[in-house]
C-alpha atoms as a PDB file:
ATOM      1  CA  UNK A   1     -22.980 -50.687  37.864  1.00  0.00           C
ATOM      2  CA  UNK A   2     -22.145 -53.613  35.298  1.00  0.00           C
ATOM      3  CA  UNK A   3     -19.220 -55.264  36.409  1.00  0.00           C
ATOM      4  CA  UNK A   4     -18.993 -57.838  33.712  1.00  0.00           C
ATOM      5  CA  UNK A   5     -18.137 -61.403  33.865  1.00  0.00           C
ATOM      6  CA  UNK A   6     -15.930 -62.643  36.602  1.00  0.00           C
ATOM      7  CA  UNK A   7     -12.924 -64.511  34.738  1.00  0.00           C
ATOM      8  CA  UNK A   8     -10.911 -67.057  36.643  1.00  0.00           C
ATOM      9  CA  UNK A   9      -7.130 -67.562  36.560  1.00  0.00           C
ATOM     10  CA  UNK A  10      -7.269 -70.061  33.737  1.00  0.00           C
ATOM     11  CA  UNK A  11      -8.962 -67.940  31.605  1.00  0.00           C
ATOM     12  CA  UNK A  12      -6.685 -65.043  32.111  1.00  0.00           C
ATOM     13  CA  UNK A  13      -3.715 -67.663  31.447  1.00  0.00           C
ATOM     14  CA  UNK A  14      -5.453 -68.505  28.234  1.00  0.00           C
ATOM     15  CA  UNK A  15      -6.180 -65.486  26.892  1.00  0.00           C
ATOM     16  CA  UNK A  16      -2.270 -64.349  27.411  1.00  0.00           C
ATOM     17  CA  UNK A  17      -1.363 -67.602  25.795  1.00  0.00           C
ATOM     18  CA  UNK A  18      -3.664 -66.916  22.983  1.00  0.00           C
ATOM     19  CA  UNK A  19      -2.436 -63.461  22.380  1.00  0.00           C
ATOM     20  CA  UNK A  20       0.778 -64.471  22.454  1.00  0.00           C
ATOM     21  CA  UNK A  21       0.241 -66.527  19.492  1.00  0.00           C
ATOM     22  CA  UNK A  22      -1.743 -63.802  17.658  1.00  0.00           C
ATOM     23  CA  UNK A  23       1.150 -61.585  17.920  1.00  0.00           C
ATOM     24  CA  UNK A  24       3.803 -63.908  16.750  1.00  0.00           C
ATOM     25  CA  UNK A  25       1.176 -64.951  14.092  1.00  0.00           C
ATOM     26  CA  UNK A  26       1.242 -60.985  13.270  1.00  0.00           C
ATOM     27  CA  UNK A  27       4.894 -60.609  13.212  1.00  0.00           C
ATOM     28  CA  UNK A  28       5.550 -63.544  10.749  1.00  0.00           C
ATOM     29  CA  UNK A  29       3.011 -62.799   8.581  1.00  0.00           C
ATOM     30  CA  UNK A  30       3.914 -59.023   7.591  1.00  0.00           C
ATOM     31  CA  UNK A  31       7.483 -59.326   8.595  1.00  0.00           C
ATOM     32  CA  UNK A  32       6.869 -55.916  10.768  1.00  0.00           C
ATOM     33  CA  UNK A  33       6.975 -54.764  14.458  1.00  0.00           C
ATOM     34  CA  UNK A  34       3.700 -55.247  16.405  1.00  0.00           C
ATOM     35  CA  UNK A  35       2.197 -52.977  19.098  1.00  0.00           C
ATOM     36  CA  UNK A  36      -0.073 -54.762  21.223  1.00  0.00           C
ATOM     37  CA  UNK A  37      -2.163 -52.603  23.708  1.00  0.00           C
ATOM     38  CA  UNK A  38      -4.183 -54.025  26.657  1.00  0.00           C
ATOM     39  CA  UNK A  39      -5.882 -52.052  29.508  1.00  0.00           C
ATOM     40  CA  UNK A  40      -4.046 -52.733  33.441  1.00  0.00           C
ATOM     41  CA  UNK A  41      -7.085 -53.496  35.459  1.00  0.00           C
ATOM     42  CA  UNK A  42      -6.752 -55.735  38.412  1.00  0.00           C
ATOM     43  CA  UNK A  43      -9.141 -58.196  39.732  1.00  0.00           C
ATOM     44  CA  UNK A  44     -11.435 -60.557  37.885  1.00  0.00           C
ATOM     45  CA  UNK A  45     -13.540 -58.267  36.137  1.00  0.00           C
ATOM     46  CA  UNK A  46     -11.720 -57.400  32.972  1.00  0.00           C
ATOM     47  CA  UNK A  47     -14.389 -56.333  30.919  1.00  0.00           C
ATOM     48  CA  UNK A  48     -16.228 -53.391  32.117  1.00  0.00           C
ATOM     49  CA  UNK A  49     -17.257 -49.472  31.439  1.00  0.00           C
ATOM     50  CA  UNK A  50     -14.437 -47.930  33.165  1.00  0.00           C
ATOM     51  CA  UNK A  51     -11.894 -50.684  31.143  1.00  0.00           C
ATOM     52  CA  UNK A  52     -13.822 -49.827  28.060  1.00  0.00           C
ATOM     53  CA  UNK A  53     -13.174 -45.905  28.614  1.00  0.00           C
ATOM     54  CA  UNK A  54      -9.488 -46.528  29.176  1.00  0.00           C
ATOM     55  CA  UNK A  55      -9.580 -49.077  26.208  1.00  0.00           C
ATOM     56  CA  UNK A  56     -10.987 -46.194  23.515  1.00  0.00           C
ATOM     57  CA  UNK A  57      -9.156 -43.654  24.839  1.00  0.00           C
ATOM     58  CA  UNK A  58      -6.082 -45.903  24.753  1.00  0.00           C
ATOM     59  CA  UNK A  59      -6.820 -46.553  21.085  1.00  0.00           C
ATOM     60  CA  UNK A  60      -7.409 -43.199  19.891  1.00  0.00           C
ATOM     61  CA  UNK A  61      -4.360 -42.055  21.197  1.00  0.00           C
ATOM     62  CA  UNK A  62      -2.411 -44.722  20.246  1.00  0.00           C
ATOM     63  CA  UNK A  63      -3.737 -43.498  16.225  1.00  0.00           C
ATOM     64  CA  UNK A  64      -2.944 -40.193  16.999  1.00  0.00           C
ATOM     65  CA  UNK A  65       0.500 -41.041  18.236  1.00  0.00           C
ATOM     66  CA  UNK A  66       1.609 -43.193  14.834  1.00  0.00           C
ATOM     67  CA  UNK A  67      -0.587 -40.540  12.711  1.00  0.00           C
ATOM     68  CA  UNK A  68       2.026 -37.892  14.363  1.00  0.00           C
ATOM     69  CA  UNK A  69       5.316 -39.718  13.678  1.00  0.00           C
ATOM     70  CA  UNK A  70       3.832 -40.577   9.926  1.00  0.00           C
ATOM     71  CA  UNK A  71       3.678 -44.097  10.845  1.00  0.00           C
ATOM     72  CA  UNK A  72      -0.287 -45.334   9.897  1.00  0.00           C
ATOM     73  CA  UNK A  73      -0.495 -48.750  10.694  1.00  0.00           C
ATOM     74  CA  UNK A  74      -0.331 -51.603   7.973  1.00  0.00           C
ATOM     75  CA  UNK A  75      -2.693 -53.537  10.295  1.00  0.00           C
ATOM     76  CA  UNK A  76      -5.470 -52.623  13.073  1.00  0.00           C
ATOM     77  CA  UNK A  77      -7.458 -54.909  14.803  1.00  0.00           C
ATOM     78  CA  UNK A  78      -9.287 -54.312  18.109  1.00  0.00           C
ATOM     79  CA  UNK A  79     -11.205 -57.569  20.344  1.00  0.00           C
ATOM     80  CA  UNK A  80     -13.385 -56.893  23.001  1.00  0.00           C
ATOM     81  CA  UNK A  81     -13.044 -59.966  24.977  1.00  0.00           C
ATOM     82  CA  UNK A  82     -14.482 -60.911  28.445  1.00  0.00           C
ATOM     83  CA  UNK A  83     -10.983 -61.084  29.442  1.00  0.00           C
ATOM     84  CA  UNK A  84     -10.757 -57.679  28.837  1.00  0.00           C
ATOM     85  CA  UNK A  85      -9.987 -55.034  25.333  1.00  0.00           C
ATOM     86  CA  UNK A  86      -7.336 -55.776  22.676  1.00  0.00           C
ATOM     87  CA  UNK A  87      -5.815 -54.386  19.810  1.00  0.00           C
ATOM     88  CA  UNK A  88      -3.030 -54.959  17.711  1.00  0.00           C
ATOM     89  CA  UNK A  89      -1.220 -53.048  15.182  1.00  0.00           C
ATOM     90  CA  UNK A  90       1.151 -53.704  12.732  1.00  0.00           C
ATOM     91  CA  UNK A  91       3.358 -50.593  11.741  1.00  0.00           C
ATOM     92  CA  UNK A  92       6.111 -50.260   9.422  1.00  0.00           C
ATOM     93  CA  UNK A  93       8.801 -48.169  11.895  1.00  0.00           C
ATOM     94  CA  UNK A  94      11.615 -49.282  13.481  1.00  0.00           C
ATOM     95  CA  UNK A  95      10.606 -51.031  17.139  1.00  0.00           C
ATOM     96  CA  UNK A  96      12.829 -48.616  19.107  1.00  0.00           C
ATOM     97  CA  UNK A  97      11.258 -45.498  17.757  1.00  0.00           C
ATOM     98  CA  UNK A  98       7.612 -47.216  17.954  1.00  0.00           C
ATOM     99  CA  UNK A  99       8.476 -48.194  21.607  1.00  0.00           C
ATOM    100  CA  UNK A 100      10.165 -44.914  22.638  1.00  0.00           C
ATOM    101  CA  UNK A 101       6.407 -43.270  20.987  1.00  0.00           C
ATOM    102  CA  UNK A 102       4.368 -45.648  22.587  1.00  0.00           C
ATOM    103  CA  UNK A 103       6.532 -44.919  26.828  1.00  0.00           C
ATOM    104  CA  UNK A 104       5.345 -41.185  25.500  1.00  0.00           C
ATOM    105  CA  UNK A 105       2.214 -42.090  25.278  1.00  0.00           C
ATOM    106  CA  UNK A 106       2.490 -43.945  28.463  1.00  0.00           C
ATOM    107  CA  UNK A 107       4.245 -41.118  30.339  1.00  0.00           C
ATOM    108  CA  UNK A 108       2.310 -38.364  29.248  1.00  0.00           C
ATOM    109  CA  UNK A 109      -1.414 -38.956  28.740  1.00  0.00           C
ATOM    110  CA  UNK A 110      -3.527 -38.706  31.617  1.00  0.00           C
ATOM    111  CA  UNK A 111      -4.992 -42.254  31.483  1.00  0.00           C
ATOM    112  CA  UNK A 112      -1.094 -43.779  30.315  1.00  0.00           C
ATOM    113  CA  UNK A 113      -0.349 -45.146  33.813  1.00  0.00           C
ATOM    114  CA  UNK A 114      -3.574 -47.811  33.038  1.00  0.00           C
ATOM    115  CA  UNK A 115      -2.152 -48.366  29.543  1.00  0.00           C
ATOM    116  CA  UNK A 116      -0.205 -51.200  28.524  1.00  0.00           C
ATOM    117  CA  UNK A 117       1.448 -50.583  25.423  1.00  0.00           C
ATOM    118  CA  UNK A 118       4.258 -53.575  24.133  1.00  0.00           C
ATOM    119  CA  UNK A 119       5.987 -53.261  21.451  1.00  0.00           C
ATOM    120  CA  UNK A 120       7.443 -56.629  20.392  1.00  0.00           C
ATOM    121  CA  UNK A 121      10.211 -57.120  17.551  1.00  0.00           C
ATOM    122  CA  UNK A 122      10.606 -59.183  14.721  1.00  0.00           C
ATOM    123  CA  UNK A 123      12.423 -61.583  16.709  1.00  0.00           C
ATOM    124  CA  UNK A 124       9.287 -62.037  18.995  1.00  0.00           C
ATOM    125  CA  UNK A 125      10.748 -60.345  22.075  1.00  0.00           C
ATOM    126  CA  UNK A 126       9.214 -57.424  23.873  1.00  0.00           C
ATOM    127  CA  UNK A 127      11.244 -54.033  23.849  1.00  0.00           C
ATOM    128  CA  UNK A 128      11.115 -53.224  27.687  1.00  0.00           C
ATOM    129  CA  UNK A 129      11.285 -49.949  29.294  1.00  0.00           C
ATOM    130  CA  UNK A 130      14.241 -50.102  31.253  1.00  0.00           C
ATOM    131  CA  UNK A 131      15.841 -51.267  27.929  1.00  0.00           C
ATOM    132  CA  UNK A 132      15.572 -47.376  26.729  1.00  0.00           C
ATOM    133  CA  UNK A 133      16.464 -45.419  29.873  1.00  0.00           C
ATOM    134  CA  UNK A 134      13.233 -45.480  31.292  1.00  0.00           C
ATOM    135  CA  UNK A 135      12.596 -46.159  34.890  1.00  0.00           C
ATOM    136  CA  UNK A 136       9.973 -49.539  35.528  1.00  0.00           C
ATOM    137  CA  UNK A 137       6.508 -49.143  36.257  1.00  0.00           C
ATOM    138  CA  UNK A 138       5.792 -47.835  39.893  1.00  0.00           C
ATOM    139  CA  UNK A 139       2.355 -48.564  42.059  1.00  0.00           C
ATOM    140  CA  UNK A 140      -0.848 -46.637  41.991  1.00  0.00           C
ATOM    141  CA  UNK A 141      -0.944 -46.580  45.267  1.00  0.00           C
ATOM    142  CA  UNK A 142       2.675 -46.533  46.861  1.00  0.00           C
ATOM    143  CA  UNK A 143       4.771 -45.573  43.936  1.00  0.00           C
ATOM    144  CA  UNK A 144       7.119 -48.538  44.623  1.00  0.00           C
ATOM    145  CA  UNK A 145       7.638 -51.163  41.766  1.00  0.00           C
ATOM    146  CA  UNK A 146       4.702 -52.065  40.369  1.00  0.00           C
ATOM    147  CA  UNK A 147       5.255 -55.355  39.353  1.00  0.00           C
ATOM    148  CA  UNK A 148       6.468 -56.090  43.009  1.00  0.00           C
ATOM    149  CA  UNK A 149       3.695 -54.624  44.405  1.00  0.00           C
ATOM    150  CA  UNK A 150       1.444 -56.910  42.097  1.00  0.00           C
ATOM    151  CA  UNK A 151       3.513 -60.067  42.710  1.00  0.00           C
ATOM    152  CA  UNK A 152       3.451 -59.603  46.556  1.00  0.00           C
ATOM    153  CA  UNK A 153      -0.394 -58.635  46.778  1.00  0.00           C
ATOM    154  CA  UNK A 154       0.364 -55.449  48.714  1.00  0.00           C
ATOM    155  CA  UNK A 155      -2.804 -53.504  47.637  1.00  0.00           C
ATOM    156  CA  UNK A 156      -6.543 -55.041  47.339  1.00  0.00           C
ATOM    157  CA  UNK A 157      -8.345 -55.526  44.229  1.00  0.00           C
ATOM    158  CA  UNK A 158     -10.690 -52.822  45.775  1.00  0.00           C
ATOM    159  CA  UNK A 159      -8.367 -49.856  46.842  1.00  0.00           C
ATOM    160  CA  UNK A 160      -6.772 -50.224  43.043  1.00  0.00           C
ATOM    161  CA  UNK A 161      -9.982 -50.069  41.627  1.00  0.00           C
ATOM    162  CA  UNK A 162     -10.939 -47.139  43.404  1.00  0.00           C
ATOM    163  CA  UNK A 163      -7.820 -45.391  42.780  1.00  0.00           C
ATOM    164  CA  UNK A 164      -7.996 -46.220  38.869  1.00  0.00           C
ATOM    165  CA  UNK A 165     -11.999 -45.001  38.994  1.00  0.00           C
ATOM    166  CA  UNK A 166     -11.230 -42.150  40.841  1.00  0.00           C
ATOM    167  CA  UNK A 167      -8.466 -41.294  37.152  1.00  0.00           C
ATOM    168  CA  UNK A 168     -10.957 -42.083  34.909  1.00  0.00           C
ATOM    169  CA  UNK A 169     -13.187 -39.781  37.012  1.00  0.00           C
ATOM    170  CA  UNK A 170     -10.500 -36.972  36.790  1.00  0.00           C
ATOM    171  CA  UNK A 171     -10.003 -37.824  32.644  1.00  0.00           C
ATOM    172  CA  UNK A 172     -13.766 -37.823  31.834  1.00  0.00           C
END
């Protein structure tokens, strides 16, 4: 199985930092909210079949979502970078709504729970979940907080890649 390149933690760092400044770049330049969508894979290969399933099927149903709410986007832009998939897209709706359609997404299609779908203002700051009544992330494995769970190291690399293999399994 391809597993892609093995990126380090400086890379990873870098390529955060970098689209950071891509989406503020966004932002100013058409004066719109930006939804940026990246795939939640753990472990130093970012850039692989499974993350590339998750990333297309991400996309398409982020376009289906803003096609839905009659909100096309102004600007689209997808990277495939060995640091893992990208996109961006600008969309002329106010950030709440776009967030609150972007959690649906999230919450309700089968793959959502390896989505990671911001939403960041004109000001430059992230609309969170728990900002709109939603509850925070929770582990693929123990359904406590996810971030937590991350932070502390409670799972391996290799039981979360089973368990997110064994939902792209169950999508495809």
């Amino acid at each position: 199985m391809d597993a892609g390149i093995a990126i380090t933690l400086e890379q990873m760092l870098d390529a955060r930092e970098k689209r950071a400044k891509k989406q503020m770049s966004l932002i100013k330049e058409y004066k719109l909210p930006l939804v940026s969508f990246t795939v939640n894979i753990p472990g130093m290969y970012k850039n692989t079949p499974v993350s590339r399933k998750i990333f297309s099927a991400g996309c398409e149903a982020l376009r289906e979502k803003l096609d839905a709410s009659g909100s096309l986007p102004v600007y689209f832009e997808q990277q495939q970078l060995d640091t893992g998939y990208e996109a961006y897209a600008i969309v002329d709706k106010d950030a709440v709504e776009l967030k609150t359609n972007m959690l649906e997404i999230e919450s309700t299609h089968p793959l959502g729970r390896l989505f990671d779908i911001d939403v960041i203002g004109l000001n430059g700051i992230s609309i969170t979940r728990v900002e709109l009544g939603y509850p925070k992330r929770t582990c693929l494995i123990c359904g406590q907080d996810a971030h937590a769970c991350s932070r502390s190291r409670n799972h391996s690399v290799e039981e979360l890649t089973i368990k997110i293999n064994n939902i792209v399994a169950a999508y495809i």
